[in-house]
C-alpha atoms as a PDB file:
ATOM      1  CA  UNK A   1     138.462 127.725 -58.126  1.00  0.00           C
ATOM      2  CA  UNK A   2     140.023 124.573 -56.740  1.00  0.00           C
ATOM      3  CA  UNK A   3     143.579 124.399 -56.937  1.00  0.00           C
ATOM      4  CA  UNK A   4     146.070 122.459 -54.560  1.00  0.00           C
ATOM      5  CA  UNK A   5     148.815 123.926 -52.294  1.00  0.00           C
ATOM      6  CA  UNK A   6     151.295 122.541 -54.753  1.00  0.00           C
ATOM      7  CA  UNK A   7     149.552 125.111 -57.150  1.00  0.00           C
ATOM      8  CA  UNK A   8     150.054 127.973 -54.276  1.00  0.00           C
ATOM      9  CA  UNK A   9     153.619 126.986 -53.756  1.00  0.00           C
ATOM     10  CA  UNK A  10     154.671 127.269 -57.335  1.00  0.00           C
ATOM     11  CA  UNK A  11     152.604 130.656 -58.049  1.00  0.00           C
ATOM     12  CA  UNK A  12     154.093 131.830 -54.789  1.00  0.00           C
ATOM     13  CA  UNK A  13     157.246 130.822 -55.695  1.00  0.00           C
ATOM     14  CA  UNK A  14     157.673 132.872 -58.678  1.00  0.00           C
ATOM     15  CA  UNK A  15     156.740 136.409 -56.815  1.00  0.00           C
ATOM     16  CA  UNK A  16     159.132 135.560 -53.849  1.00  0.00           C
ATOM     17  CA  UNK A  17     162.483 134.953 -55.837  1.00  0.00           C
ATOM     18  CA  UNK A  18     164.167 133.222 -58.433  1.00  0.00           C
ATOM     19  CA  UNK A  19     162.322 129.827 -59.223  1.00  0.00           C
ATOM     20  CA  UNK A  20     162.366 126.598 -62.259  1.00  0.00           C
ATOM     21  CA  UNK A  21     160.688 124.096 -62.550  1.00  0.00           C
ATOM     22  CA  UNK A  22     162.510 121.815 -64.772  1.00  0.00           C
ATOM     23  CA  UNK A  23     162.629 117.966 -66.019  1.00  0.00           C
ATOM     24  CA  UNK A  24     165.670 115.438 -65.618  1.00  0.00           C
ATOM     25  CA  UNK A  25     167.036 114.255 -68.652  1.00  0.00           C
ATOM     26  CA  UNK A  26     165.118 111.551 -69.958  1.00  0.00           C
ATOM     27  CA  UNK A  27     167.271 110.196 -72.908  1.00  0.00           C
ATOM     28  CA  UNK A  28     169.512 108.562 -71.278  1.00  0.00           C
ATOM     29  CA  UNK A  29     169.172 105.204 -69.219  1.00  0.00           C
ATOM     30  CA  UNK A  30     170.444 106.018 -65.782  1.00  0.00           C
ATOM     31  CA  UNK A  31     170.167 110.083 -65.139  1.00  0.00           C
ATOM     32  CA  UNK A  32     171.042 110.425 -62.027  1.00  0.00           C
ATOM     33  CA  UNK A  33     173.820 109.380 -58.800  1.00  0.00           C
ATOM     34  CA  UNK A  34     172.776 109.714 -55.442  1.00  0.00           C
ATOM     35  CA  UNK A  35     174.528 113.498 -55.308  1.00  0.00           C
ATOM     36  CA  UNK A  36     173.747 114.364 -58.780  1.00  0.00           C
ATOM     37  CA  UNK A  37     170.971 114.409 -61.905  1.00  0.00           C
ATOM     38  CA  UNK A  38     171.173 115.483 -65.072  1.00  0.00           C
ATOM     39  CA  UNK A  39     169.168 118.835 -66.019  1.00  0.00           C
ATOM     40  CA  UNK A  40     168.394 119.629 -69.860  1.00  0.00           C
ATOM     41  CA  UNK A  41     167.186 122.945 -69.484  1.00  0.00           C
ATOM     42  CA  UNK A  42     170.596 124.194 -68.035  1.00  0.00           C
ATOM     43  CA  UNK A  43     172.742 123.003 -70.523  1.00  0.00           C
ATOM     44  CA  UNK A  44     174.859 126.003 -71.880  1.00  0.00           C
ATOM     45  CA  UNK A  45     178.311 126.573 -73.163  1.00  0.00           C
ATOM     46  CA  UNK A  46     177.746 129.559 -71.436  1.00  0.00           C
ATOM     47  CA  UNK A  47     179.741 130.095 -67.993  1.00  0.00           C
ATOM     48  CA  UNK A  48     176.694 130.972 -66.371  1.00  0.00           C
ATOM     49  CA  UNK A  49     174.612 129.170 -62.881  1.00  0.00           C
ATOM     50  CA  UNK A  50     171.265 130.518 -62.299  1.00  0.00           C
ATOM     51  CA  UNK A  51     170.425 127.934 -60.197  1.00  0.00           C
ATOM     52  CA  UNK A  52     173.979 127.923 -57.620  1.00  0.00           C
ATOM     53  CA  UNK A  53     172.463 128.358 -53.680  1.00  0.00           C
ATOM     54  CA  UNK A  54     168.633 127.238 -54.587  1.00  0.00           C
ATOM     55  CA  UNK A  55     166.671 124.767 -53.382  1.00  0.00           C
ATOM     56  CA  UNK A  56     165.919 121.833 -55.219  1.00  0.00           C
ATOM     57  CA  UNK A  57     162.440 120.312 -54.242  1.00  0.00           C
ATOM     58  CA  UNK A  58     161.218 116.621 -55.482  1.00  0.00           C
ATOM     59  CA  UNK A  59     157.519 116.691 -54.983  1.00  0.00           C
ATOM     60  CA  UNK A  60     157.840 112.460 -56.332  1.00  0.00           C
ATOM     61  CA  UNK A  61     156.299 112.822 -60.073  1.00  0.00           C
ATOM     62  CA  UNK A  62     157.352 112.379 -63.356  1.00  0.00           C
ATOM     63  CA  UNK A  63     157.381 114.823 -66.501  1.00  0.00           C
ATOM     64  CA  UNK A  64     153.880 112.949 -67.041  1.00  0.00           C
ATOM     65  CA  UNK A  65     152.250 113.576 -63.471  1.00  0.00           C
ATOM     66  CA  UNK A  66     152.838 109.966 -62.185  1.00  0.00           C
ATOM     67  CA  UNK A  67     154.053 109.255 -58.983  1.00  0.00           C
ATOM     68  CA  UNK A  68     157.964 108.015 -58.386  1.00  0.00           C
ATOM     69  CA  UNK A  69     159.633 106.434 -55.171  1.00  0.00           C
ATOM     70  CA  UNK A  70     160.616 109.360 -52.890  1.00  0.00           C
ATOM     71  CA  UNK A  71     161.676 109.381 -49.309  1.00  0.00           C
ATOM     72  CA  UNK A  72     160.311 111.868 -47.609  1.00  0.00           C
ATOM     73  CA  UNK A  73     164.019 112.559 -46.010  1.00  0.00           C
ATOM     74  CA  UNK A  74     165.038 113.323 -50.027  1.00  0.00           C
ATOM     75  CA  UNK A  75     162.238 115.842 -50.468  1.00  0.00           C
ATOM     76  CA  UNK A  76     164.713 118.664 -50.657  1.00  0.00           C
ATOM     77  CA  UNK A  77     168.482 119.824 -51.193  1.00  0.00           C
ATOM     78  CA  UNK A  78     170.440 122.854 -51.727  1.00  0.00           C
ATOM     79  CA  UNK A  79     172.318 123.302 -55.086  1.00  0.00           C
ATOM     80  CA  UNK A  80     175.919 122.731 -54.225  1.00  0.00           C
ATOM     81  CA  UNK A  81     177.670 123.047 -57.715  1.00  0.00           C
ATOM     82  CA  UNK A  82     176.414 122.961 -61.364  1.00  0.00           C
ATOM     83  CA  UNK A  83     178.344 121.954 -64.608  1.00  0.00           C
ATOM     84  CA  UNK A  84     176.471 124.124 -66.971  1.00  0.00           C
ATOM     85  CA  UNK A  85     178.221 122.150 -69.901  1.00  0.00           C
ATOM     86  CA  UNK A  86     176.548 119.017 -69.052  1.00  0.00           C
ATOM     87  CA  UNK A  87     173.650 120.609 -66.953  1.00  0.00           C
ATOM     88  CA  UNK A  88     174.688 118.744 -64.058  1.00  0.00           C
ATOM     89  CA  UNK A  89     173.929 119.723 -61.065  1.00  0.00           C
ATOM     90  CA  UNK A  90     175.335 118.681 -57.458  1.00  0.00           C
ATOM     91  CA  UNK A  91     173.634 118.882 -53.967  1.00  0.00           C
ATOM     92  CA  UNK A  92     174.773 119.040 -50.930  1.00  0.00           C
ATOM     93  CA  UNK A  93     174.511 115.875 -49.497  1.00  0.00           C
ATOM     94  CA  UNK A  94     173.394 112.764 -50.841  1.00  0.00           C
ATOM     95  CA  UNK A  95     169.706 111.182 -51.508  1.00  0.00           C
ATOM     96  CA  UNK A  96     168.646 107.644 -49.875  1.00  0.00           C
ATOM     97  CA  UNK A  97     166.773 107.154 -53.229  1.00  0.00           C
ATOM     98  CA  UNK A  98     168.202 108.748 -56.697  1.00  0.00           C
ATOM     99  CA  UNK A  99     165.615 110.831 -58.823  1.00  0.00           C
ATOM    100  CA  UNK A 100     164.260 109.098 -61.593  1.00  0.00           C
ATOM    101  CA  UNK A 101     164.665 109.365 -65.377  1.00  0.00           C
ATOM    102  CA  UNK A 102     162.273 112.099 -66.640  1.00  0.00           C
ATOM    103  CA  UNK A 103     161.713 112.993 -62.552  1.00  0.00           C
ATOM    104  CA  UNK A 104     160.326 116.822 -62.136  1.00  0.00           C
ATOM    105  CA  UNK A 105     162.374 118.610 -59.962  1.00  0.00           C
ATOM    106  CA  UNK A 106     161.934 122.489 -58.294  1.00  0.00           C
ATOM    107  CA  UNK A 107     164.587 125.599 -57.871  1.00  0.00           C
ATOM    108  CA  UNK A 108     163.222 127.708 -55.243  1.00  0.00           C
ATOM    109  CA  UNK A 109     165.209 130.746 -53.225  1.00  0.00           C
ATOM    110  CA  UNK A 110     162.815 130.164 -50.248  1.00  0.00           C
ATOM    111  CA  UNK A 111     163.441 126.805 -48.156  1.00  0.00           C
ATOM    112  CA  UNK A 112     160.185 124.939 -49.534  1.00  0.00           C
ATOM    113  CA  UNK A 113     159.486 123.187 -46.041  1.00  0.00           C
ATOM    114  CA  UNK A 114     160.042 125.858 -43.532  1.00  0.00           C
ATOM    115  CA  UNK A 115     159.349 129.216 -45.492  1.00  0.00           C
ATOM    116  CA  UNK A 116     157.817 128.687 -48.396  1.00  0.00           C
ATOM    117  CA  UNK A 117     154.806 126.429 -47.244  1.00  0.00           C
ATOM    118  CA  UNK A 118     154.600 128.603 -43.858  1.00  0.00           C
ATOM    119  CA  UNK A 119     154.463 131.718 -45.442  1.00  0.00           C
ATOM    120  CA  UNK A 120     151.789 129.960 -48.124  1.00  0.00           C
ATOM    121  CA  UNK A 121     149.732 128.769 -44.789  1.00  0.00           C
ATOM    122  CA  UNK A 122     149.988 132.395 -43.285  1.00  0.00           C
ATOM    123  CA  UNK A 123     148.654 133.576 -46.748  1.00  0.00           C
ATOM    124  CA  UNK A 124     145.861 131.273 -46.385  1.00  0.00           C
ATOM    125  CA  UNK A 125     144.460 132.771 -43.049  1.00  0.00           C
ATOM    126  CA  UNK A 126     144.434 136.162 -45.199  1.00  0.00           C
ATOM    127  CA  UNK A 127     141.927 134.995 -48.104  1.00  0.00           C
ATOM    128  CA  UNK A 128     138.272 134.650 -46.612  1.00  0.00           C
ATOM    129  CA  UNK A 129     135.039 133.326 -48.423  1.00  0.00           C
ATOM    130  CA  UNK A 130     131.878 133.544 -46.987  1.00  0.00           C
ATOM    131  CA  UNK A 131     129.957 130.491 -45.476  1.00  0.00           C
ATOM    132  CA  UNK A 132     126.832 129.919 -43.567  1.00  0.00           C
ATOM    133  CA  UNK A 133     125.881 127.347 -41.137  1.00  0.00           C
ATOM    134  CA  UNK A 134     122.298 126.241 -39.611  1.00  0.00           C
ATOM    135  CA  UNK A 135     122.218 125.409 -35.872  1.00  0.00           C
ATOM    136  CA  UNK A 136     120.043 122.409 -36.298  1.00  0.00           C
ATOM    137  CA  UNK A 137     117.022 121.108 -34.008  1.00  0.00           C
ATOM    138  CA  UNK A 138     116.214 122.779 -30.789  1.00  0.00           C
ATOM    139  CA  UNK A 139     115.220 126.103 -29.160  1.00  0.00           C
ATOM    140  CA  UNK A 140     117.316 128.727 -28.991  1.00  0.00           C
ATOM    141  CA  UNK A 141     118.457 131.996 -27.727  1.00  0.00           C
ATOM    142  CA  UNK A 142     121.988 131.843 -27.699  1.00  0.00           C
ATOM    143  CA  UNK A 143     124.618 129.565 -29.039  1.00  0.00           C
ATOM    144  CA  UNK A 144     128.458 129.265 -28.801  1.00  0.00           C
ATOM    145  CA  UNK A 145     129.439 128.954 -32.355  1.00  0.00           C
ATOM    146  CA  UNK A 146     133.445 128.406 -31.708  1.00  0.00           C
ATOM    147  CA  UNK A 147     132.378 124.822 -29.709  1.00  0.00           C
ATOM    148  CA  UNK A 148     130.671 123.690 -33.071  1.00  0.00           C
ATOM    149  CA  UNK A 149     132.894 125.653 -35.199  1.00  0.00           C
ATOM    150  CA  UNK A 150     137.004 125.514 -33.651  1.00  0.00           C
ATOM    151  CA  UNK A 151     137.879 127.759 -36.434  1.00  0.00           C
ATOM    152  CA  UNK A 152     135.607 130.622 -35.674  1.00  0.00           C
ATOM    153  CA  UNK A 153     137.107 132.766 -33.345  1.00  0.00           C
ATOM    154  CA  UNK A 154     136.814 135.818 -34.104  1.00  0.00           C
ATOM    155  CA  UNK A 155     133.748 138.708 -33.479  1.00  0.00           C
ATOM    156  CA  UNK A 156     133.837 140.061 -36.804  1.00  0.00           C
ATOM    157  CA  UNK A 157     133.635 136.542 -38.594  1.00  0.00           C
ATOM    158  CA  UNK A 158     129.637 136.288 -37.958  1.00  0.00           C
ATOM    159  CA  UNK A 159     127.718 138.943 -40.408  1.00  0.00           C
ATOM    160  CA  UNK A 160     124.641 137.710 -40.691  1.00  0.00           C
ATOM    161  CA  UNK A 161     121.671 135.806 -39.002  1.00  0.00           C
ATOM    162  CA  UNK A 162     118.603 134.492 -40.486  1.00  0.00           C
ATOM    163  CA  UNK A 163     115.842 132.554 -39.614  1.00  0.00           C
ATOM    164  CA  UNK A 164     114.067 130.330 -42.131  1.00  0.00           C
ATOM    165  CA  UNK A 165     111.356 127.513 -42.459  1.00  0.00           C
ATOM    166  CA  UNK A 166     111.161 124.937 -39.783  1.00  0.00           C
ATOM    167  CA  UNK A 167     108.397 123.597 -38.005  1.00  0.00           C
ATOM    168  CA  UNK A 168     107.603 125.111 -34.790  1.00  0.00           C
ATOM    169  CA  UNK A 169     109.677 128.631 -35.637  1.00  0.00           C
ATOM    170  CA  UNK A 170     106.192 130.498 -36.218  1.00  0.00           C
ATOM    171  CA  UNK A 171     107.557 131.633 -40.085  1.00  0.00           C
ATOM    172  CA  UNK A 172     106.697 129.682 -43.215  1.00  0.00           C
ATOM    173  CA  UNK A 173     108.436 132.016 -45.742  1.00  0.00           C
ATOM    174  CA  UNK A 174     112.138 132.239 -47.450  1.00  0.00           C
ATOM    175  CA  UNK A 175     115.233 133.321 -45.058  1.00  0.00           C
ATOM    176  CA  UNK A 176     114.803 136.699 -43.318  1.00  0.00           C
ATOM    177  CA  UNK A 177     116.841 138.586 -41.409  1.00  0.00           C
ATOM    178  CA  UNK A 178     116.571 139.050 -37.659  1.00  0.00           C
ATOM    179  CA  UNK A 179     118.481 140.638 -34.873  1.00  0.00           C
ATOM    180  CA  UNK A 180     121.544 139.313 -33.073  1.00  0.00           C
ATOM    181  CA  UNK A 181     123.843 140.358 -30.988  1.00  0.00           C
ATOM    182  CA  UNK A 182     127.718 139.005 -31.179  1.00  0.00           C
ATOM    183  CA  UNK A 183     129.906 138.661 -27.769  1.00  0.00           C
ATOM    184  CA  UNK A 184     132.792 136.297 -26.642  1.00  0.00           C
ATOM    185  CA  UNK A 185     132.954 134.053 -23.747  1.00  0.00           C
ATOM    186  CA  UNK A 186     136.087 132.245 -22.369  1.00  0.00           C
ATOM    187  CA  UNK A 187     137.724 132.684 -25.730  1.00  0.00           C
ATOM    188  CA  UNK A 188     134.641 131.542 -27.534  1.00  0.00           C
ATOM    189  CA  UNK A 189     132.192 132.969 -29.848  1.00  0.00           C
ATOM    190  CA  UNK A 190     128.628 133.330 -28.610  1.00  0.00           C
ATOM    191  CA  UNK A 191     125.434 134.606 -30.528  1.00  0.00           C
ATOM    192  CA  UNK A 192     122.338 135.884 -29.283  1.00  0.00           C
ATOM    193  CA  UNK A 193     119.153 135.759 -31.292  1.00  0.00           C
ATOM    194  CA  UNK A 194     116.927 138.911 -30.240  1.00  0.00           C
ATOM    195  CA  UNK A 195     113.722 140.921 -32.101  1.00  0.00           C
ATOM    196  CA  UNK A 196     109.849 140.468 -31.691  1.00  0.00           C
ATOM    197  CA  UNK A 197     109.613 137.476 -33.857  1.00  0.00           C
ATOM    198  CA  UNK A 198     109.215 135.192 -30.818  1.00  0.00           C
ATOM    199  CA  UNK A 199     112.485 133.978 -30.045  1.00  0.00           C
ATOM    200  CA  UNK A 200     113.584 131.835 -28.793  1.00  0.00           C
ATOM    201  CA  UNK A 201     113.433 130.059 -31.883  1.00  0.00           C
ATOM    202  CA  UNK A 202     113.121 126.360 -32.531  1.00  0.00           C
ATOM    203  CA  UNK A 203     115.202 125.503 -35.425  1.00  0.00           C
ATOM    204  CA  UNK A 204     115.948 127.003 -38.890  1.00  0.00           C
ATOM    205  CA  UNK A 205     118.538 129.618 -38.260  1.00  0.00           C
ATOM    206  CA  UNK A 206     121.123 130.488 -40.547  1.00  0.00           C
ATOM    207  CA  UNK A 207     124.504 132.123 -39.599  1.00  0.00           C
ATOM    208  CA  UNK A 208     126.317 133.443 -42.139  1.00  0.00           C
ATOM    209  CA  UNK A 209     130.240 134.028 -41.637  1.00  0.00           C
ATOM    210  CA  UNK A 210     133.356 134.840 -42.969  1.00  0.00           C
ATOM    211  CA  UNK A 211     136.059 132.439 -42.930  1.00  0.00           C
ATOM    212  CA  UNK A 212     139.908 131.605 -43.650  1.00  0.00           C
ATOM    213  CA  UNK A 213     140.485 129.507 -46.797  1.00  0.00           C
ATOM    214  CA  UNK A 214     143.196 127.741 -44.057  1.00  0.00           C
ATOM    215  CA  UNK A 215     140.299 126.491 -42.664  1.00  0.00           C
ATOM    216  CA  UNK A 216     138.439 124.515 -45.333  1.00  0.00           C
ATOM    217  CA  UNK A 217     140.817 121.886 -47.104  1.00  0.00           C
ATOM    218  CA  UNK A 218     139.971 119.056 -48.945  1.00  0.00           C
ATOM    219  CA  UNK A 219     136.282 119.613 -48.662  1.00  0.00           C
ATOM    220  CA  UNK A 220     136.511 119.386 -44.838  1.00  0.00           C
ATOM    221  CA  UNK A 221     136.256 121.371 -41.578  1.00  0.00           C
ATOM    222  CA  UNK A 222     140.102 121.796 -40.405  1.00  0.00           C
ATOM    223  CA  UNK A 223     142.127 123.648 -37.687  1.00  0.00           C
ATOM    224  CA  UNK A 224     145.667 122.738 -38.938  1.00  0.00           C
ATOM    225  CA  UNK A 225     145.060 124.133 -42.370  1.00  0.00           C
ATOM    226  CA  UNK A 226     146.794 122.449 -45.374  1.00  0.00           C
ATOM    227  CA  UNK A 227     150.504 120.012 -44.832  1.00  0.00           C
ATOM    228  CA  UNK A 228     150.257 118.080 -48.231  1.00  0.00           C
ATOM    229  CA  UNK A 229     151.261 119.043 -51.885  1.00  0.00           C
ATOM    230  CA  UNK A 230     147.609 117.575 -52.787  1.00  0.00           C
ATOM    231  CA  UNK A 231     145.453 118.894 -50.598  1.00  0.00           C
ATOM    232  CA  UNK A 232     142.860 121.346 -52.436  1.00  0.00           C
ATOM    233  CA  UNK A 233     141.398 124.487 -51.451  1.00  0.00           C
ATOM    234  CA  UNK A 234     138.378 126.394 -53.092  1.00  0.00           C
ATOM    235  CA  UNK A 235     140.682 129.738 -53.127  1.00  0.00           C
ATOM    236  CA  UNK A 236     141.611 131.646 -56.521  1.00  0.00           C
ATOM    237  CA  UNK A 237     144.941 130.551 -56.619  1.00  0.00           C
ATOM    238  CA  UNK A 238     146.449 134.130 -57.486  1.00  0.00           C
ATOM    239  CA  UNK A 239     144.489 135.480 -54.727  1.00  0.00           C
ATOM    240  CA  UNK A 240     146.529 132.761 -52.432  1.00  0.00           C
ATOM    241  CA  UNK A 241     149.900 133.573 -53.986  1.00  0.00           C
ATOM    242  CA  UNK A 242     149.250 137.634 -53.552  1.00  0.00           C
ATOM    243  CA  UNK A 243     148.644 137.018 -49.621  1.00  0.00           C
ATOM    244  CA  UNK A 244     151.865 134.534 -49.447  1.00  0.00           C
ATOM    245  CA  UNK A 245     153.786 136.878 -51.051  1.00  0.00           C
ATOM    246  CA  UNK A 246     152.728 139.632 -48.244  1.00  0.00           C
ATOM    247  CA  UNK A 247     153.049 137.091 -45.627  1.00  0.00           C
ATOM    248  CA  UNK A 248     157.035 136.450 -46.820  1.00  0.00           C
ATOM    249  CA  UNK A 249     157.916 139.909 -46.210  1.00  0.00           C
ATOM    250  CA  UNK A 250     156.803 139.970 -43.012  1.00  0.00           C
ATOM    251  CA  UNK A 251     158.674 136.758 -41.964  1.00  0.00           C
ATOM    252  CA  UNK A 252     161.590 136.698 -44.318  1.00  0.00           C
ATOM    253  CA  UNK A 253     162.066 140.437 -45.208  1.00  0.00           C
ATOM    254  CA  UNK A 254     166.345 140.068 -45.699  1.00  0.00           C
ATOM    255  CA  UNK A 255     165.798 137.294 -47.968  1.00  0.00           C
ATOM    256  CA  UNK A 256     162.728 139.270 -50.226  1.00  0.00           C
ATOM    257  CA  UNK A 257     164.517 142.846 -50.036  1.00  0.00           C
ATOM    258  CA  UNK A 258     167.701 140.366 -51.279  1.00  0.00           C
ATOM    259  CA  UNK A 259     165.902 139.389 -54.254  1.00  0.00           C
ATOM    260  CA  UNK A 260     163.818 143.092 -54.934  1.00  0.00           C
ATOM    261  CA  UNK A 261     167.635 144.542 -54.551  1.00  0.00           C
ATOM    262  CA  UNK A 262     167.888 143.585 -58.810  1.00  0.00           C
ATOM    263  CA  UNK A 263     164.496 145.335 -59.885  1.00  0.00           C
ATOM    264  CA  UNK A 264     163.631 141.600 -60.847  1.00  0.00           C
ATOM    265  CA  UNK A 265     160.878 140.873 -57.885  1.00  0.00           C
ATOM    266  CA  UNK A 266     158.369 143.207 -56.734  1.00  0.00           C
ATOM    267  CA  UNK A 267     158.567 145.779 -53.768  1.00  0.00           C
ATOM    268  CA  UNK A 268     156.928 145.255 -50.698  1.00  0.00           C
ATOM    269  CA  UNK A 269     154.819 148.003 -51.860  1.00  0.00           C
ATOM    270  CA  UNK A 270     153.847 146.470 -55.166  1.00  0.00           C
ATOM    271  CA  UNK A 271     153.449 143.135 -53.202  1.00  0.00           C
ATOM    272  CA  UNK A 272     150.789 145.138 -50.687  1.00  0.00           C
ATOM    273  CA  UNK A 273     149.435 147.155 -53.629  1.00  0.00           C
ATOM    274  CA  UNK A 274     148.819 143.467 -55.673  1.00  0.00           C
ATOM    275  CA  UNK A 275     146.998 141.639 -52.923  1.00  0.00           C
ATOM    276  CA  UNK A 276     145.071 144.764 -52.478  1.00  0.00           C
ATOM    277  CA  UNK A 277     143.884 144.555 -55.913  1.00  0.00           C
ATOM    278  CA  UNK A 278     143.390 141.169 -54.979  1.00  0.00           C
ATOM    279  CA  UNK A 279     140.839 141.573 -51.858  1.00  0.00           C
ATOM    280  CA  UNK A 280     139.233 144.461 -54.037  1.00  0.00           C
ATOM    281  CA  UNK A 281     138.286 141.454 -56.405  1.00  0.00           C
ATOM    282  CA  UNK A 282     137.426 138.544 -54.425  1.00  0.00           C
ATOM    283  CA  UNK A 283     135.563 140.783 -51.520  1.00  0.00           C
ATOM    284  CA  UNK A 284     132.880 139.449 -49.743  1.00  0.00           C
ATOM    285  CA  UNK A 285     129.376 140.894 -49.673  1.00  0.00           C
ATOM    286  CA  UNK A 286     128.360 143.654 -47.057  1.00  0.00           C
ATOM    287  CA  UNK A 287     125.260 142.347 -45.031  1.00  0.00           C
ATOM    288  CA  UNK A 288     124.212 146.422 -43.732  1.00  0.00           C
ATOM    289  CA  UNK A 289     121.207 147.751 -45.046  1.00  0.00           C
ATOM    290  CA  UNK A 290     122.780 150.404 -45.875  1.00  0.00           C
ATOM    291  CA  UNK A 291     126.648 151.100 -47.218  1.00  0.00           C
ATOM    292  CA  UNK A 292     128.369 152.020 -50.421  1.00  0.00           C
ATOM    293  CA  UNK A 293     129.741 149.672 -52.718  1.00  0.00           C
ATOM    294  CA  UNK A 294     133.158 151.286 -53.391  1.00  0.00           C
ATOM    295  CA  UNK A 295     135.314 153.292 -51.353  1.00  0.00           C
ATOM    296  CA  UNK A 296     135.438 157.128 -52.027  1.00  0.00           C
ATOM    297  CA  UNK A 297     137.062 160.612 -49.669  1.00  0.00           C
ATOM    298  CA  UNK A 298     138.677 163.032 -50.251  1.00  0.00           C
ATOM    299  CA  UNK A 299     142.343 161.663 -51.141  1.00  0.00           C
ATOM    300  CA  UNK A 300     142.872 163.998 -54.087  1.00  0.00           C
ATOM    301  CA  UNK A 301     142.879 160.191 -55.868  1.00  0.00           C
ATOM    302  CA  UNK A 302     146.289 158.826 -54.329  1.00  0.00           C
ATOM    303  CA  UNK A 303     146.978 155.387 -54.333  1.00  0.00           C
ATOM    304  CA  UNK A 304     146.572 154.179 -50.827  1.00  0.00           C
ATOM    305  CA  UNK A 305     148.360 150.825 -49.678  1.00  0.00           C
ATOM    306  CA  UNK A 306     146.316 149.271 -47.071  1.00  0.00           C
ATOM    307  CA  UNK A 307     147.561 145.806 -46.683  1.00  0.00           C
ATOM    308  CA  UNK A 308     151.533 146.036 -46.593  1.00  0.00           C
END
């Protein structure tokens, strides 16, 4: 399920509000000015301007994913005016560097840098995925898990602790569960390894967590989450895009209601209701002994939403 948080933008992008993604013209030799490019797709001899107030995002690629010269101070404009006979359209102010023939560009309603990507980050710290960890060589009896783990720190992120085969341990089968107990210290997570096995233990234990997606980028251990359009996460990226969209209507709720106001973007009701769906499907594994694996009471069957 790796996707990057360009991906997440774009499938965020649609719930939130009105949003194109679109290719300058490409026919022609020189496209663009330093205030204005050339934009197929909204050619019309229609007096109509979808696009009038957005956003417009360069990301630096071409119609064929290869990178163009971009200065990161030209990264993004607001639509000023738009000649819908020519498709031209006008920002604000103008770019150090023009966009290039055949240059993808964006229309978003959120401000890509600071509400669209924090809102996509906030999302992020939503979606968990389970993980496990083993505390290496030594004895122990208790461990602080947030020193070798700055993420973790939270109780409730450690479900599970296991001790398997390593010399010196006193067990020589598969993993198997033991006691713990979970408590905090100074801000920090601490577990404590208990039971009749003969702890403390040397070795061979396995702690099994839940985590943030913000906190795995790129393959890596991170506390700042994700900052660049390439940097991948192992998150469904509909899953992502569900949580942003809750996350924007916490932060931005004038500008969402603004574009829910048509009956063209969802409620925040059938944004909760959707990432609800959501966790239903990418829900992590219970570690009790004993539990149910679907909800049930006495609701007469009423739709319930739990994560607006």
């Amino acid at each position: 399920m790796s996707t990057t948080l360009a991906d997440i933008e774009r499938t965020t992008a649609r719930r939130v509000g009105p949003y194109y993604y679109a290719i300058l013209d490409r026919q022609l030799p020189s496209t663009a000015t330093f205030d204005t490019v050339l934009v197929p797709m909204l050619r019309t001899t229609i007096d109509q301007d979808i696009v009038q107030n957005l956003f417009l995002l360069r990301r630096g690629l071409d119609y064929q994913g290869n990178t163009v010269t971009l200065d990161p101070f030209d990264r993004q404009r607001q639509v000023a005016t738009v000649d819908p006979l020519r498709g031209a359209v006008t920002v604000d102010r103008p770019w150090s560097v023009a966009p290039q023939a055949g240059e993808v560009v964006e229309f978003h309603h959120l401000d890509p840098q600071n509400e669209l990507r924090e809102v996509v980050r906030a999302g992020l710290r939503r979606c968990q995925f389970e993980d496990r960890y083993n505390l290496g060589q030594g004895y122990f009896y208790e461990a602080d898990l947030t020193s070798a783990l700055p993420w973790l720190d939270d109780l409730n992120m450690v479900t599970n602790m296991q001790i398997g085969p390593y010399p010196g341990n006193g067990y020589g089968g598969g993993p198997c569960d033991i006691p713990y107990t979970v408590f905090g210290e100074c801000g920090h997570v601490w577990v404590r390894v208990e039971g009749s096995y003969g702890s403390p233990y040397y070795g061979g234990l396995l702690v099994t967590v839940r985590r943030p997606h913000f906190s795995w980028v790129n393959g890596a251990d991170t506390i700042g989450g994700p900052t660049q359009d390439t940097d991948t996460l192992n998150v469904d990226v509909d899953y992502a895009a569900a949580a942003a969209h809750i996350e924007a209507w916490h932060m931005l709720p004038a500008k969402l209601q603004a574009a829910a106001a048509g009956n063209t973007q969802a409620t925040r009701d059938q944004a909760a209701q959707e990432f609800t769906r959501q966790s239903f499907v990418h829900r992590l594994p219970s570690h009790r002994k004993v539990g149910f694996s679907s909800f049930f009471g006495l609701g007469g069957g009423r739709s319930v939403v739990i994560n607006a």
